[in-house]
PDB file of N, CA and C in Angstrom:
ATOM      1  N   UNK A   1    -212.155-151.488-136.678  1.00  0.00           N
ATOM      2  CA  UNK A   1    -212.635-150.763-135.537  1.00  0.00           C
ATOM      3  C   UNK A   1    -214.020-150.172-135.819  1.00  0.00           C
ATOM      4  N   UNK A   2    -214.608-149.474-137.112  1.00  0.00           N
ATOM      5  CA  UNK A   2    -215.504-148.825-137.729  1.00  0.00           C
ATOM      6  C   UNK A   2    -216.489-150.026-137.648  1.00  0.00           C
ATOM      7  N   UNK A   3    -216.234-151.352-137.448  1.00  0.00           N
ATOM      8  CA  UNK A   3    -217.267-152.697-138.214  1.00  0.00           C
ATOM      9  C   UNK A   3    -217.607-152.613-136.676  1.00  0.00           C
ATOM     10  N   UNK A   4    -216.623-152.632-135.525  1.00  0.00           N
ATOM     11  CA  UNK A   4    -217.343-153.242-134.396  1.00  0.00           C
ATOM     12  C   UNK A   4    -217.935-152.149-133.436  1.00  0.00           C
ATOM     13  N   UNK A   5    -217.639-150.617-133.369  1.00  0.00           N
ATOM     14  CA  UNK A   5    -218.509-149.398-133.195  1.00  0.00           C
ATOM     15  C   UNK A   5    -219.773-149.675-133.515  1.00  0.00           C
ATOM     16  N   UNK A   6    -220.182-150.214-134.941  1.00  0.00           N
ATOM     17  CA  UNK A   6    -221.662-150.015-135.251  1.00  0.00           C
ATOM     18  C   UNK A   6    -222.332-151.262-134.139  1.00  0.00           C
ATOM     19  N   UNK A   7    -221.489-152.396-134.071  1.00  0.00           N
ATOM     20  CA  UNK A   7    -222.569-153.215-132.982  1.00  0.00           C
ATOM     21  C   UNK A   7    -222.119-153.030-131.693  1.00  0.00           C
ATOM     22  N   UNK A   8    -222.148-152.352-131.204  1.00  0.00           N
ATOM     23  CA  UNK A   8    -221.663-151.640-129.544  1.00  0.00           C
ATOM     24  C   UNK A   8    -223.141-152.413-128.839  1.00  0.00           C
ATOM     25  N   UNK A   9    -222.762-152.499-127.673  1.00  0.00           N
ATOM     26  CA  UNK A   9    -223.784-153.079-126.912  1.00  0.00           C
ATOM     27  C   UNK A   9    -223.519-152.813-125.478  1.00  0.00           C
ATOM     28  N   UNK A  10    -224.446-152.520-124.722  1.00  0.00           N
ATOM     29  CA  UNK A  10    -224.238-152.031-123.173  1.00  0.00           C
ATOM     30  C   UNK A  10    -223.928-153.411-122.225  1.00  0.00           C
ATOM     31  N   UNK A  11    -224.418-154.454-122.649  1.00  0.00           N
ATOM     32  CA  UNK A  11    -224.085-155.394-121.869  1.00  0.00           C
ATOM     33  C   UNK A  11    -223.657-156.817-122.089  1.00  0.00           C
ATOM     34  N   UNK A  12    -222.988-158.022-121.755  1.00  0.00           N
ATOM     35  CA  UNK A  12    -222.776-159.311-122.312  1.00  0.00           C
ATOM     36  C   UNK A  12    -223.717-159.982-123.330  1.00  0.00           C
ATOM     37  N   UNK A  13    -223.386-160.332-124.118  1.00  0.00           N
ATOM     38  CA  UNK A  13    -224.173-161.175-125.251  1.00  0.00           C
ATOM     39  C   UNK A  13    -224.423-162.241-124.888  1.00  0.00           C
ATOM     40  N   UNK A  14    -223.706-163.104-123.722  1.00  0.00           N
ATOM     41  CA  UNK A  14    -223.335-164.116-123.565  1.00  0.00           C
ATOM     42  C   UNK A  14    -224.212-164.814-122.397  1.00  0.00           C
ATOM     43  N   UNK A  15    -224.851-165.864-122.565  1.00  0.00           N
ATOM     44  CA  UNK A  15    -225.414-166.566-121.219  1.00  0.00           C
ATOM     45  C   UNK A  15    -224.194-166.429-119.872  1.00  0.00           C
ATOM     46  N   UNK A  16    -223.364-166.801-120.266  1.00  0.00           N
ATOM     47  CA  UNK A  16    -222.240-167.303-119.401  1.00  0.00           C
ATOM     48  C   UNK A  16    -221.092-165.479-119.479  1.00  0.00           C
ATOM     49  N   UNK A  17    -221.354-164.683-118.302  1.00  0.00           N
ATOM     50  CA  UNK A  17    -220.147-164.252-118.785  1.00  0.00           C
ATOM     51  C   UNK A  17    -218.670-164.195-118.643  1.00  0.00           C
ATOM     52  N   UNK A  18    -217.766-164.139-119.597  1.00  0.00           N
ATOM     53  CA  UNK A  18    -216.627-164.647-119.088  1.00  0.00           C
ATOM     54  C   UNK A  18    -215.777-163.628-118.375  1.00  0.00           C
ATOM     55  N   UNK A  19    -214.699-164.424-118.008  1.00  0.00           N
ATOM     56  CA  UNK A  19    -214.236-163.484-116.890  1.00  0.00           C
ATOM     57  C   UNK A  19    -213.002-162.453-117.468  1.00  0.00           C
ATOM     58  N   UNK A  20    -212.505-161.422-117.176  1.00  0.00           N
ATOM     59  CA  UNK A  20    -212.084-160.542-117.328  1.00  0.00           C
ATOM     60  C   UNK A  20    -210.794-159.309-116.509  1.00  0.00           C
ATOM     61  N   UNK A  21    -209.832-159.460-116.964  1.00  0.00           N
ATOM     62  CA  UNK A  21    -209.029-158.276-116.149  1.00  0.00           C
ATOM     63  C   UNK A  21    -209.165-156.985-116.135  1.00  0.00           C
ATOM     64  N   UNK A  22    -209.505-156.922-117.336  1.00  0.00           N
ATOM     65  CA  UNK A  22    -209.872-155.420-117.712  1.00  0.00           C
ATOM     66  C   UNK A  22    -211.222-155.460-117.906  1.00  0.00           C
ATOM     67  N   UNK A  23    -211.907-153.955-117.705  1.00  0.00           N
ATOM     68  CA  UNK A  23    -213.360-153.214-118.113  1.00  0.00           C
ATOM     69  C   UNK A  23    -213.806-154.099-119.445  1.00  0.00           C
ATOM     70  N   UNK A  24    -214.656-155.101-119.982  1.00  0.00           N
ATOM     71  CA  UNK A  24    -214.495-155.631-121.700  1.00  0.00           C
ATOM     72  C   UNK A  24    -215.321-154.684-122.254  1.00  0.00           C
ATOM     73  N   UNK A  25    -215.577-154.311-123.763  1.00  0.00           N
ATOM     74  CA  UNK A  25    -216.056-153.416-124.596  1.00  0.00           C
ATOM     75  C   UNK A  25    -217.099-154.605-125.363  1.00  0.00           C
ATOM     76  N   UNK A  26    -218.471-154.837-125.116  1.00  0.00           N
ATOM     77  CA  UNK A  26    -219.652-155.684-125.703  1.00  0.00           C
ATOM     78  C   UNK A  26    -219.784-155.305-127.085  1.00  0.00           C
ATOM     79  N   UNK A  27    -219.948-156.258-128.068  1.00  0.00           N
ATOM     80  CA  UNK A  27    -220.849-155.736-129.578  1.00  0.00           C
ATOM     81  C   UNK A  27    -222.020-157.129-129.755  1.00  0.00           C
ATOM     82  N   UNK A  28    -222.430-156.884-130.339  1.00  0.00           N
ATOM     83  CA  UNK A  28    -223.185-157.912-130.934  1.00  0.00           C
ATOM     84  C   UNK A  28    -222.470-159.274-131.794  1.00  0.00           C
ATOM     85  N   UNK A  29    -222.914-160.464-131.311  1.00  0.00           N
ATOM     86  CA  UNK A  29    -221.528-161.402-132.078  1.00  0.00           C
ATOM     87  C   UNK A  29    -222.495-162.087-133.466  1.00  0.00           C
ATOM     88  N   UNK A  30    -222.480-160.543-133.927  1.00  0.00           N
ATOM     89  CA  UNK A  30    -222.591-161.483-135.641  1.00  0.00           C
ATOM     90  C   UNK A  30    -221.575-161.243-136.690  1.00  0.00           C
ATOM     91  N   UNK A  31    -220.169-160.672-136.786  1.00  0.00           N
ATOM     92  CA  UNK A  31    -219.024-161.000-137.765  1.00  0.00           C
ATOM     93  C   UNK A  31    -218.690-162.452-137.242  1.00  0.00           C
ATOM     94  N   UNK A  32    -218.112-162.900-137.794  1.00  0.00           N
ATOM     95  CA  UNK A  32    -217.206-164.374-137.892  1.00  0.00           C
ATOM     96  C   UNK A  32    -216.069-163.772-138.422  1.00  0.00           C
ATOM     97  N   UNK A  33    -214.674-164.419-137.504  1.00  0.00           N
ATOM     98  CA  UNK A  33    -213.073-163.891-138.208  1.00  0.00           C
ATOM     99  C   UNK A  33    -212.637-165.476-137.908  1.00  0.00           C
ATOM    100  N   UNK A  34    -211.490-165.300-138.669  1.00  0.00           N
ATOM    101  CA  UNK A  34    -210.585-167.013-138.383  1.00  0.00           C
ATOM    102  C   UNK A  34    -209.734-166.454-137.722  1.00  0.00           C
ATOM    103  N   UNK A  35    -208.941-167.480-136.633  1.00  0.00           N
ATOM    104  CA  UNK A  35    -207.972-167.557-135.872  1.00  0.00           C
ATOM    105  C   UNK A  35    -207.018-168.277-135.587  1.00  0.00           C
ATOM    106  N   UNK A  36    -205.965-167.987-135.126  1.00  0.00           N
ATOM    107  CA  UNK A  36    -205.000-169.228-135.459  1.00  0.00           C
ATOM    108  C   UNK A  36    -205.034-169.338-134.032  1.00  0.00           C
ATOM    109  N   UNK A  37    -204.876-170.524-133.460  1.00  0.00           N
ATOM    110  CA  UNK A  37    -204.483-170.646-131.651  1.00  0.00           C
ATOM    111  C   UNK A  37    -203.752-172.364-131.569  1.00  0.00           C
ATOM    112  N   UNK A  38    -203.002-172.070-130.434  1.00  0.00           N
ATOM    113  CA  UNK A  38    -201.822-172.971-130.173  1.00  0.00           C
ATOM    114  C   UNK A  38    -202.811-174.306-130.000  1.00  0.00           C
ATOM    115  N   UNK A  39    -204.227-174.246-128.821  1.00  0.00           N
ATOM    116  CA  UNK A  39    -204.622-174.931-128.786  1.00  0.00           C
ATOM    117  C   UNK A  39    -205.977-174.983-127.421  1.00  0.00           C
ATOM    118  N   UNK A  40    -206.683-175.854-126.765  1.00  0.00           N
ATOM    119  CA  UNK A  40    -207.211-175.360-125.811  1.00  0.00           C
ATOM    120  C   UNK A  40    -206.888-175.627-124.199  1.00  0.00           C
ATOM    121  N   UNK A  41    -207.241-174.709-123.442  1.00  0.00           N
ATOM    122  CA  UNK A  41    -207.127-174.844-122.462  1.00  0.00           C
ATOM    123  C   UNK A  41    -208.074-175.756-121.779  1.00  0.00           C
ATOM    124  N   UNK A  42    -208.003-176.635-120.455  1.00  0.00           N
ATOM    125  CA  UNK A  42    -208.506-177.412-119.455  1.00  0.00           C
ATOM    126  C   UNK A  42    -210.016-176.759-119.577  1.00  0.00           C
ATOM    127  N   UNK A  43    -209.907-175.409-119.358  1.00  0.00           N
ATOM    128  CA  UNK A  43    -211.459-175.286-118.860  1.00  0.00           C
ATOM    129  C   UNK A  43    -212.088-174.339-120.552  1.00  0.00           C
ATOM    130  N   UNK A  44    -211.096-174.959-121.307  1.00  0.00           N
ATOM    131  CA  UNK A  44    -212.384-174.598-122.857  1.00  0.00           C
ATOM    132  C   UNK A  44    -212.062-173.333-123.405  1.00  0.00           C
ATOM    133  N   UNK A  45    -210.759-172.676-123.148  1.00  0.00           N
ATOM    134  CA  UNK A  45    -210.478-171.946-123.822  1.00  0.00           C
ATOM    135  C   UNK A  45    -209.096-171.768-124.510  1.00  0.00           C
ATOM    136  N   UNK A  46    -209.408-170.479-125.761  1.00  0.00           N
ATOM    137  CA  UNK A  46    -208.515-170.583-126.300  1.00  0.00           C
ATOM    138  C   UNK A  46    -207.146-170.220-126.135  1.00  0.00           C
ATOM    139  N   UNK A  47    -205.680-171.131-126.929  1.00  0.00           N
ATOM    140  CA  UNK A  47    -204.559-170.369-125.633  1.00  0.00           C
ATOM    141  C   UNK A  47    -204.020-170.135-127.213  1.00  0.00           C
ATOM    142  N   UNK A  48    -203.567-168.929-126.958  1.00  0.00           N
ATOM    143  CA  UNK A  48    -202.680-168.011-127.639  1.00  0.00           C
ATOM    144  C   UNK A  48    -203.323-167.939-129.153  1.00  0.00           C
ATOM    145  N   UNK A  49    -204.740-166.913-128.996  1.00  0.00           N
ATOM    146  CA  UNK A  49    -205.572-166.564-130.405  1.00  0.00           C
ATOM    147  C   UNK A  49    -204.942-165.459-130.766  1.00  0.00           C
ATOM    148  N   UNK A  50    -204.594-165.719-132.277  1.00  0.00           N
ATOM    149  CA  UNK A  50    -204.628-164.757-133.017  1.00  0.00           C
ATOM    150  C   UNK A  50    -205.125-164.111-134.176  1.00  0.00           C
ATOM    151  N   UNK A  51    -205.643-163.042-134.687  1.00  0.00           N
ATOM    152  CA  UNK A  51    -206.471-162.832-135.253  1.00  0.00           C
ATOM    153  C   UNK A  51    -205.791-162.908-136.789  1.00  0.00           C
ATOM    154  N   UNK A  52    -206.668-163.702-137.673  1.00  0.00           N
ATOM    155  CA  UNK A  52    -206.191-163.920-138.870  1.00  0.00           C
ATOM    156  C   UNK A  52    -206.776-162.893-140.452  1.00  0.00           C
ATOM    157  N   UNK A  53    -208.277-162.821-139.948  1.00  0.00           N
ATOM    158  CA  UNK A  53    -209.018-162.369-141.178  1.00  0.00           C
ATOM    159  C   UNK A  53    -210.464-162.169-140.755  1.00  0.00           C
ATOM    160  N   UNK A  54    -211.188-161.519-141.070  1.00  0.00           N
ATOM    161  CA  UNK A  54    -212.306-161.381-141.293  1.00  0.00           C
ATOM    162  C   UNK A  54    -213.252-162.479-142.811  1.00  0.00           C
ATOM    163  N   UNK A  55    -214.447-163.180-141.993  1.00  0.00           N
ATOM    164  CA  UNK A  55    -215.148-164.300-142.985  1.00  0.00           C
ATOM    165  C   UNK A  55    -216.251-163.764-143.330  1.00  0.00           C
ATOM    166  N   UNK A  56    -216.848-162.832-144.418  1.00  0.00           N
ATOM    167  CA  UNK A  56    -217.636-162.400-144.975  1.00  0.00           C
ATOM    168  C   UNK A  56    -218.365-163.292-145.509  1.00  0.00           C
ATOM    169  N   UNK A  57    -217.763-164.960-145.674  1.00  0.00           N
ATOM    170  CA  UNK A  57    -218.484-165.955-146.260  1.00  0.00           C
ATOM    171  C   UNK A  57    -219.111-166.533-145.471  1.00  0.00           C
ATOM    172  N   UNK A  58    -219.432-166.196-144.444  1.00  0.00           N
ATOM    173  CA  UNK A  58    -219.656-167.270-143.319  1.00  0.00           C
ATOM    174  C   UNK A  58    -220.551-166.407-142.371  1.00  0.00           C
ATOM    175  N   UNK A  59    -221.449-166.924-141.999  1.00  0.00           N
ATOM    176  CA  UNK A  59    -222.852-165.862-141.317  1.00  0.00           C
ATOM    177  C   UNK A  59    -222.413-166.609-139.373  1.00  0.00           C
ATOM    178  N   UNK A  60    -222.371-165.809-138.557  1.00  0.00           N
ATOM    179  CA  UNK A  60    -222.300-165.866-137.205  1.00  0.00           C
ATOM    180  C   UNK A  60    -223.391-167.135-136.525  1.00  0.00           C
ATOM    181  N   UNK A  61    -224.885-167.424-137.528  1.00  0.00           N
ATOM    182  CA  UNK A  61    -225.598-168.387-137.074  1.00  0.00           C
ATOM    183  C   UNK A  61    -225.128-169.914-137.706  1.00  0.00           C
ATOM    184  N   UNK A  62    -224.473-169.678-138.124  1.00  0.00           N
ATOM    185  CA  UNK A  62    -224.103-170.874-138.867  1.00  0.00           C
ATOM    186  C   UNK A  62    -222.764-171.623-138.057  1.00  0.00           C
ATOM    187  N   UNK A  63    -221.902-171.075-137.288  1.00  0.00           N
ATOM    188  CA  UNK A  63    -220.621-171.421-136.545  1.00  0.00           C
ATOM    189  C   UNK A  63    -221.284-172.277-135.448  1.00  0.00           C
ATOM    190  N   UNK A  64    -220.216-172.887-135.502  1.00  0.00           N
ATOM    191  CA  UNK A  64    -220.492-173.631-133.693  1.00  0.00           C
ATOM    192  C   UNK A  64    -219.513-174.158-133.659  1.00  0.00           C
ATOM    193  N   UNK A  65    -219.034-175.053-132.109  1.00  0.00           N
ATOM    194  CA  UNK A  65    -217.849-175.485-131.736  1.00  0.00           C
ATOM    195  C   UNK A  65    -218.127-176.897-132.489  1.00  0.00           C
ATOM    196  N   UNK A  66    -217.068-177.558-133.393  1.00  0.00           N
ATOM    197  CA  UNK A  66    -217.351-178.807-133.562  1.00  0.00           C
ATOM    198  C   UNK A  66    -216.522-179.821-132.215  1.00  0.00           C
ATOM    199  N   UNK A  67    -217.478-181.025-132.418  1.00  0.00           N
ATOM    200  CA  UNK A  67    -216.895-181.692-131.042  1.00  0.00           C
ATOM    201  C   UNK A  67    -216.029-183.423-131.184  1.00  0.00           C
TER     202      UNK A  67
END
């Protein structure tokens, strides 16, 4: 909670923003965590993520979706 306070951000990071039920809380997306998920959904997202770990080895510019 203390890691993602420090990158608080007033507004989407995101070109695209996604959609939402609730108010979302913005940070800056430079941690990387692993996740476990069932698999993806039709329109590209993830179904049933769960949070596994935090990747200290792994820098946020370096990720991307492989295809």
């Amino acid at each position: 909670h203390q890691a993602l306070r420090m990158l608080e951000i007033p507004e989407c990071p995101f070109k695209a923003r996604p959609d939402s039920d609730t108010k979302p809380h913005w940070v800056r997306p430079d941690l990387v965590c692993e996740v476990r998920y069932q698999g993806w959904s039709a329109d590209g997202k993830l179904r049933f993520p769960v949070f596994l770990r935090w990747r200290a080895d792994r820098r946020a510019t370096d990720i991307f979706l492989e295809q």
